[in-house]
C-alpha atoms as a PDB file:
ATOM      1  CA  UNK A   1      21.338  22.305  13.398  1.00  0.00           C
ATOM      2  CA  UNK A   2      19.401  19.292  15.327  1.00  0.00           C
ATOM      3  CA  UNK A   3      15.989  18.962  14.110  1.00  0.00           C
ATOM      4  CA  UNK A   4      12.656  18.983  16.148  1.00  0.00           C
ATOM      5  CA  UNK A   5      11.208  15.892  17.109  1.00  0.00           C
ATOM      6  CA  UNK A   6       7.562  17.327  16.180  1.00  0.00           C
ATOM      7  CA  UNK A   7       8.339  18.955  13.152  1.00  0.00           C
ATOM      8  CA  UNK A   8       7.792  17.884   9.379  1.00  0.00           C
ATOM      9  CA  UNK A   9      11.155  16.875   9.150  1.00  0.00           C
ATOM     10  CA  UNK A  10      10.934  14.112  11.635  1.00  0.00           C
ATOM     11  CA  UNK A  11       7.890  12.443  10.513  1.00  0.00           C
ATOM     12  CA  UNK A  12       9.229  12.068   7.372  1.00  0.00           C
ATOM     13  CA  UNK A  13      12.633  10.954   7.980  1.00  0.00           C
ATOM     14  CA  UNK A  14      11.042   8.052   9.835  1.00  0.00           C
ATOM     15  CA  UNK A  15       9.130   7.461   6.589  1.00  0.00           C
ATOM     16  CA  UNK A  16      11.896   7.976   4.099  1.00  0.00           C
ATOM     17  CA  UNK A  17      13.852   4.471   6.781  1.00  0.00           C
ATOM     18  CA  UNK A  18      10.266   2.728   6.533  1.00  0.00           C
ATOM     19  CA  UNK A  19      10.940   3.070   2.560  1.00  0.00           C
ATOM     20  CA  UNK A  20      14.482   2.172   2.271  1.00  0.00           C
ATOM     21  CA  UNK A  21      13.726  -0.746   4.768  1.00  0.00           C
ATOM     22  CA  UNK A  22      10.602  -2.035   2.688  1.00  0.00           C
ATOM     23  CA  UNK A  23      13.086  -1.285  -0.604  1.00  0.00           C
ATOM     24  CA  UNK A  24      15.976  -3.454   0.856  1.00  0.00           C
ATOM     25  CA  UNK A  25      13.406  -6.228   2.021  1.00  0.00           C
ATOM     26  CA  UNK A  26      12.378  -6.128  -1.844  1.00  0.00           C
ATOM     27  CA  UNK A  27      15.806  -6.790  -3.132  1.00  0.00           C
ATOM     28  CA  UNK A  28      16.079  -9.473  -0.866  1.00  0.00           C
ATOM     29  CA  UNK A  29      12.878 -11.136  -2.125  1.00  0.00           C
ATOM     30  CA  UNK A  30      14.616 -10.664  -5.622  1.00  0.00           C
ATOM     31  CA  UNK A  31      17.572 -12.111  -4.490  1.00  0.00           C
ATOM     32  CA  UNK A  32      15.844 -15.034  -3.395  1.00  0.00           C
ATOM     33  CA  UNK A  33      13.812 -15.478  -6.747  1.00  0.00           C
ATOM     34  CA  UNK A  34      10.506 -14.992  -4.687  1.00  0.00           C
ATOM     35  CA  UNK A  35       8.789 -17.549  -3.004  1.00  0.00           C
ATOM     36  CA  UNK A  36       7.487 -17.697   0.680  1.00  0.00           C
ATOM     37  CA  UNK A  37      10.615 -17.346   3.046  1.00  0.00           C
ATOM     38  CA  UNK A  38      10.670 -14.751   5.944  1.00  0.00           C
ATOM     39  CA  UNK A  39      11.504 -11.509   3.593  1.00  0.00           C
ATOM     40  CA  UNK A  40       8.504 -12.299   1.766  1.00  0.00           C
ATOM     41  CA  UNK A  41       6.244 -11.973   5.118  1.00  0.00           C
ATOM     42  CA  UNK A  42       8.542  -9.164   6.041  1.00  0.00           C
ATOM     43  CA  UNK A  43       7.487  -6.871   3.129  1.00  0.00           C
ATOM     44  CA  UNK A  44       4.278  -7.942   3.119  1.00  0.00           C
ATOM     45  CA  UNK A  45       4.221  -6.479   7.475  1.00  0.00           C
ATOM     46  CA  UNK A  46       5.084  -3.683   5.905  1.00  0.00           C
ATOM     47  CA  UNK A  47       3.576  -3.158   2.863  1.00  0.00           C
ATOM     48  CA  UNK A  48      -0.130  -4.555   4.278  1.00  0.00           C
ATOM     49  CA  UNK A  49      -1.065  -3.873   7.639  1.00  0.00           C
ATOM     50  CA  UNK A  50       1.778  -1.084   8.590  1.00  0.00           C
ATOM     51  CA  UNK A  51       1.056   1.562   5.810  1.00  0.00           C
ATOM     52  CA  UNK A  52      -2.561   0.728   6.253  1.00  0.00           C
ATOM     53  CA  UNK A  53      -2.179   2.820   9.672  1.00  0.00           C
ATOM     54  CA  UNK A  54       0.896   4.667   8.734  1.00  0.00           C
ATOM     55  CA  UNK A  55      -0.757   6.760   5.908  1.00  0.00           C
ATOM     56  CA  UNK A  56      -3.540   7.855   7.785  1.00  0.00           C
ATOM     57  CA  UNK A  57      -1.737   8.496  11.161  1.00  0.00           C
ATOM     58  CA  UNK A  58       0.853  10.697   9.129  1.00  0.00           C
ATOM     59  CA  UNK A  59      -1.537  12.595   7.534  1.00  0.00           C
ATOM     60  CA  UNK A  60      -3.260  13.342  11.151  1.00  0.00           C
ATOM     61  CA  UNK A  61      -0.357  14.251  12.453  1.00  0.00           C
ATOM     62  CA  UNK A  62       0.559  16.743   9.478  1.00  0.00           C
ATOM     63  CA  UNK A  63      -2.484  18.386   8.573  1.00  0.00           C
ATOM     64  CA  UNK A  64      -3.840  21.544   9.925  1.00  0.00           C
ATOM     65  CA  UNK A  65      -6.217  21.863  12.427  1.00  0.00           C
ATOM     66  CA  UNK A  66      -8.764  22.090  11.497  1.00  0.00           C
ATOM     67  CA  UNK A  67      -8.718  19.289   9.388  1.00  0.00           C
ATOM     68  CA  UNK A  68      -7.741  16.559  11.853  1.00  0.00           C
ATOM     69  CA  UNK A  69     -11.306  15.681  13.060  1.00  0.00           C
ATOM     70  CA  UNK A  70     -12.721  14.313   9.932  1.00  0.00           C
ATOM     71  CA  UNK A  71      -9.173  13.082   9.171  1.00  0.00           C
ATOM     72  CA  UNK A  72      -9.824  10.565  12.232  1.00  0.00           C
ATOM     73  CA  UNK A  73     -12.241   8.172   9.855  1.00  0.00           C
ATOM     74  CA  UNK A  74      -9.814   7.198   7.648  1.00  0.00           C
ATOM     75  CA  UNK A  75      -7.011   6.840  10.553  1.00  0.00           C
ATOM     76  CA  UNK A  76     -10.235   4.326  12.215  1.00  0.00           C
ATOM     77  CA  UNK A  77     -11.102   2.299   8.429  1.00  0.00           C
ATOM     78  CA  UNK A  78      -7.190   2.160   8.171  1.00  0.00           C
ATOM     79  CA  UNK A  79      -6.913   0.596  11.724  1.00  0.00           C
ATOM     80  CA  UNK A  80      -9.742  -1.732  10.967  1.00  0.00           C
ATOM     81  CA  UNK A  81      -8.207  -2.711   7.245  1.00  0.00           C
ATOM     82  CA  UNK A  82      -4.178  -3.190   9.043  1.00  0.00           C
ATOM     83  CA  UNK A  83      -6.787  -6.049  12.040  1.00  0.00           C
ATOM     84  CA  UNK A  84      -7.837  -7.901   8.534  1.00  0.00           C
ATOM     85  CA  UNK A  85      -4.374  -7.364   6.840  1.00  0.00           C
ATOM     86  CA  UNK A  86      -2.433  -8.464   9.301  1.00  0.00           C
ATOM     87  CA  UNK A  87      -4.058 -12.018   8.328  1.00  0.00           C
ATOM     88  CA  UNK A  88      -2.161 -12.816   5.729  1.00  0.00           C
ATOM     89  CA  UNK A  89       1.319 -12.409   6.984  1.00  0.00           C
ATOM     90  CA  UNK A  90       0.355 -13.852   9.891  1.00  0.00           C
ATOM     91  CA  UNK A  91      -0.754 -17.326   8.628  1.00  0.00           C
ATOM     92  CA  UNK A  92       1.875 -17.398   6.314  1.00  0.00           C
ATOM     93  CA  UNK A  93      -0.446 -17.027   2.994  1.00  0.00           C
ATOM     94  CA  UNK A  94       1.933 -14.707   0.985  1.00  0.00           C
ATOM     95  CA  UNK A  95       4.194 -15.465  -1.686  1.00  0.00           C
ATOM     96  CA  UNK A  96       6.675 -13.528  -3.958  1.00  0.00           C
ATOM     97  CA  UNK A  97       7.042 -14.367  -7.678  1.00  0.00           C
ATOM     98  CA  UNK A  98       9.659 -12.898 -10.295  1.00  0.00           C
ATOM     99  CA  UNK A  99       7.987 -12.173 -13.346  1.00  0.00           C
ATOM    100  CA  UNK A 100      10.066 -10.535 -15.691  1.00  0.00           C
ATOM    101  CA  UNK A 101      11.152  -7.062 -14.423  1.00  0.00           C
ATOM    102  CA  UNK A 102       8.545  -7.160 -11.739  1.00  0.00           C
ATOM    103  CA  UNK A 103       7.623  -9.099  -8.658  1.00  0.00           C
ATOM    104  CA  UNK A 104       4.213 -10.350  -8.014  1.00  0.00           C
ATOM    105  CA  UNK A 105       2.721 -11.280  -4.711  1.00  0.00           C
ATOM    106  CA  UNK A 106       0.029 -13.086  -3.801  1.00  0.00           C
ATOM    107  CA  UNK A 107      -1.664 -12.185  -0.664  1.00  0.00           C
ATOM    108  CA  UNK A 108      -4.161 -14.710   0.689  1.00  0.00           C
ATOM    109  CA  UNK A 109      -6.633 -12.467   2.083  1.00  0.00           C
ATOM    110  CA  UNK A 110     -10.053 -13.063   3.967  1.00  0.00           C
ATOM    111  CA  UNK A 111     -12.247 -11.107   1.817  1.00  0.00           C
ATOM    112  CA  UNK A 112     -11.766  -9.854  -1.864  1.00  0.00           C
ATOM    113  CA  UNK A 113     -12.856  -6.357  -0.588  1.00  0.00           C
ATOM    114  CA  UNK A 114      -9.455  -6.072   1.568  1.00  0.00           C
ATOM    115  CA  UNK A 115      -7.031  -5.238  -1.214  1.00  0.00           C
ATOM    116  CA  UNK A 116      -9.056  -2.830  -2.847  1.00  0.00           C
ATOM    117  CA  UNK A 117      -9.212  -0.916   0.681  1.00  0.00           C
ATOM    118  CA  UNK A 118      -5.642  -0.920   1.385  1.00  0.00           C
ATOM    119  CA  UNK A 119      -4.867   0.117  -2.073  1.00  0.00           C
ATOM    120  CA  UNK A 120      -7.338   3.345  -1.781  1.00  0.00           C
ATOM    121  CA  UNK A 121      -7.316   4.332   1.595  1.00  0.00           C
ATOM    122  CA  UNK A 122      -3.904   6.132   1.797  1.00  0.00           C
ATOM    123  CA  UNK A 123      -5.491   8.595  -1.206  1.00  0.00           C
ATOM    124  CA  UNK A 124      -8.700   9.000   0.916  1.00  0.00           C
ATOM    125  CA  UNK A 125      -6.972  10.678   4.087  1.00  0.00           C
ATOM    126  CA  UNK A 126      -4.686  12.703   2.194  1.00  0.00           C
ATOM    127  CA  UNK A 127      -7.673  14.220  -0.331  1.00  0.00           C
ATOM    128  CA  UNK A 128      -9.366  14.879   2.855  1.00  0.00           C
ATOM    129  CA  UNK A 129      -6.279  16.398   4.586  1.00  0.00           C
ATOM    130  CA  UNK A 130      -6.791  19.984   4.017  1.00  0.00           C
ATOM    131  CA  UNK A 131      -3.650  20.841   3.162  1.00  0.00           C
ATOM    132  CA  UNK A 132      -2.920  21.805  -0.833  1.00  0.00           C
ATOM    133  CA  UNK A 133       0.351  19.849  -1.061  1.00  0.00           C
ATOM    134  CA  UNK A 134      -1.134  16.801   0.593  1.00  0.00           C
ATOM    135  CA  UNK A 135      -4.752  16.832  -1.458  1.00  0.00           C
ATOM    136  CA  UNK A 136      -1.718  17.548  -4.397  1.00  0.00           C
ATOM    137  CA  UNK A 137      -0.549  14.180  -3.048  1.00  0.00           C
ATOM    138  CA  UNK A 138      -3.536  12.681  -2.505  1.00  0.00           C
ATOM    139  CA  UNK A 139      -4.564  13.334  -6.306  1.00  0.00           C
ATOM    140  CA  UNK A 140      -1.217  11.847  -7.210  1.00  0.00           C
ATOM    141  CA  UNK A 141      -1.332   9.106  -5.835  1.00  0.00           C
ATOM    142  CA  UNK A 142      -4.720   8.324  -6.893  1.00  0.00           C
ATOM    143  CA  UNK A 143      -3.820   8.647 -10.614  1.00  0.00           C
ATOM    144  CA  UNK A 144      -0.501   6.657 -10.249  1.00  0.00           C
ATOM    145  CA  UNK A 145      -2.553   3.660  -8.373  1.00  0.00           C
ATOM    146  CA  UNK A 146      -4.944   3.576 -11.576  1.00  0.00           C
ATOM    147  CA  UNK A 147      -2.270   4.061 -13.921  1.00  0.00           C
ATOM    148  CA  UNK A 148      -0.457   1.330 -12.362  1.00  0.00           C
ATOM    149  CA  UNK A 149      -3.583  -0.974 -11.855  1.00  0.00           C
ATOM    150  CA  UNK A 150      -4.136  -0.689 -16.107  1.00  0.00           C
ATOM    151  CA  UNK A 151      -0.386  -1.299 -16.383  1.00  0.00           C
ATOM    152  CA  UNK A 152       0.349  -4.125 -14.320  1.00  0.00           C
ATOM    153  CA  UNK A 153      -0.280  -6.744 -16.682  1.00  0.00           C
ATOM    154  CA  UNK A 154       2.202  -5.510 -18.898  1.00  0.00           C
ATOM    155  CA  UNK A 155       5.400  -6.690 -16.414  1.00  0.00           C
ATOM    156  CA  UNK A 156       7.499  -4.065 -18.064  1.00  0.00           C
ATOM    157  CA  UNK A 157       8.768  -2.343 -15.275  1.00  0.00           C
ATOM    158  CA  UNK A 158       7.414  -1.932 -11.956  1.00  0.00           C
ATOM    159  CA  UNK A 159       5.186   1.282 -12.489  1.00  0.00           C
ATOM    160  CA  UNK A 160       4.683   1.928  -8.882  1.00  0.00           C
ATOM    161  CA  UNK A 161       8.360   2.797  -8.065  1.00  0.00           C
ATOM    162  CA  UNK A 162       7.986   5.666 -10.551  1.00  0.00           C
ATOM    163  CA  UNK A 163       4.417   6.785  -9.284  1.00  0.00           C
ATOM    164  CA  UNK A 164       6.347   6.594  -5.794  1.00  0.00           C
ATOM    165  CA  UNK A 165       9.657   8.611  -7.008  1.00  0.00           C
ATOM    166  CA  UNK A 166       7.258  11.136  -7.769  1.00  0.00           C
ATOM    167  CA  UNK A 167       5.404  11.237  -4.922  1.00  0.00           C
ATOM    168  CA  UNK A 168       8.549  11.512  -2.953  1.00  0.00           C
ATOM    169  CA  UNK A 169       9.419  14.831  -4.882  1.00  0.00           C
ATOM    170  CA  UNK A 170       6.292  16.063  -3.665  1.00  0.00           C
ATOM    171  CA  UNK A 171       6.765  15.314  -0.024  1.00  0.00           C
ATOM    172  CA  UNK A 172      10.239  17.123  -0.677  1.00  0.00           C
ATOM    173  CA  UNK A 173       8.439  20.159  -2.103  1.00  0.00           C
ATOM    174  CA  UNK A 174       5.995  19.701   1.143  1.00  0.00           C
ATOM    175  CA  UNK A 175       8.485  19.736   3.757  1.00  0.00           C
ATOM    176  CA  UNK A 176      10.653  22.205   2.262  1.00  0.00           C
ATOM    177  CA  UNK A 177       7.512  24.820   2.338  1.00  0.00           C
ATOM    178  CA  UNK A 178       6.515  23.504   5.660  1.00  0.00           C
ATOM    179  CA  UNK A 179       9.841  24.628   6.846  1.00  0.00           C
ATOM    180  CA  UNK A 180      10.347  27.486   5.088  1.00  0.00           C
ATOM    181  CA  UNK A 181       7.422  28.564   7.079  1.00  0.00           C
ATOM    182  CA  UNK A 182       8.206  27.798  10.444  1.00  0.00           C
ATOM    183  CA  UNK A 183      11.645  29.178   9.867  1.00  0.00           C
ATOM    184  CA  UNK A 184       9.911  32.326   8.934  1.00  0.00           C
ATOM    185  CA  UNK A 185       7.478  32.176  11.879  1.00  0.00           C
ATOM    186  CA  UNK A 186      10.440  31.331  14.537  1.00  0.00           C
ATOM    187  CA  UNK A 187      11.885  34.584  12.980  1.00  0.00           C
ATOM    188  CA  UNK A 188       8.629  36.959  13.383  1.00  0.00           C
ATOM    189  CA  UNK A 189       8.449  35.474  17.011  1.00  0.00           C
ATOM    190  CA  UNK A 190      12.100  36.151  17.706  1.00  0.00           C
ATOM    191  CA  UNK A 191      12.066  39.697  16.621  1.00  0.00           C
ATOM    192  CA  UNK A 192       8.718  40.226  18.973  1.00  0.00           C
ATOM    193  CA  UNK A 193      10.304  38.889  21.405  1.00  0.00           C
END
């Protein structure tokens, strides 16, 4: 059955390739014990300025109604943040460096303030989103970003690829409802009609 281009489905098939692509980039950053070659910058495109947009355009896109107008700060701040993020790639100021289990990166950014945005806007639009699953989400996220923020000295294992596993079951549990429904809609409308 071919899917519709505007439905849940499609939005997050394209983000399940923009994760698989930013995973593979990863490996090859591991494969090349870090430093500052091109897969370096490449994750760092995606990672930095992309999802600083991505997030918050998603979440537009996906929640209800009458959510979307309040939902259009955070898309603006994450537009903003992805102009300063896109620095760092750009100039070349990011490196990639194996420690233990993990990989580090260090992210020469114009203002301290930068990181901290990027790491806690992607909660913000989805807490505002109106939807339960995505405020669900939203929540999650927020706790797995502080859990992995007190973790991250520790180099045991990269904590965010768990917070993110989880996350993705989530989404799953999202999309499946969001279809369920619009199955079950397309069926009401089809026996009106």
């Amino acid at each position: 059955m071919p899917r519709s281009l505007g439905g849940p489905e499609a939005g997050t098939e394209t983000s399940r390739r923009l994760a698989g692509t930013r995973s593979l980039v990863e490996a090859a950053v591991w494969a090349s014990d870090g430093g500052r070659g091109p897969d370096t910058v490449v994750w760092a495109v995606i990672a930095l300025p992309l999802l600083a947009v991505w997030v918050p355009a998603g979440t537009l896109c996906a929640a209800p109604p009458r959510a979307r107008r309040r939902l259009l700060v955070p898309l603006a701040v994450g537009v903003v943040t992805a102009a300063v993020l896109g620095y760092a790639p750009a100039t070349g100021a990011v490196a990639a460096e194996i420690r233990g289990h993990t990989v580090g990166y260090a992210v020469g950014l114009p203002t301290p303030h930068c990181l901290s945005r990027a790491i806690w806007r992607p909660p913000g639009s989805l807490l505002l989103s109106g939807d339960r699953w995505l405020v669900g989400l939203g929540g999650l996220v927020t706790a797995g970003a502080a859990g992995c923020w007190a973790l991250w000295r520790l180099e045991f294992v990269s904590t965010w690829c768990a917070v993110a596993a989880v996350c993705s079951v989530v989404l799953y549990g999202w999309v499946r409802e969001r279809s369920a429904v619009a199955g079950t809609r397309t069926g009401r409308e089809a026996l009106r009609g």
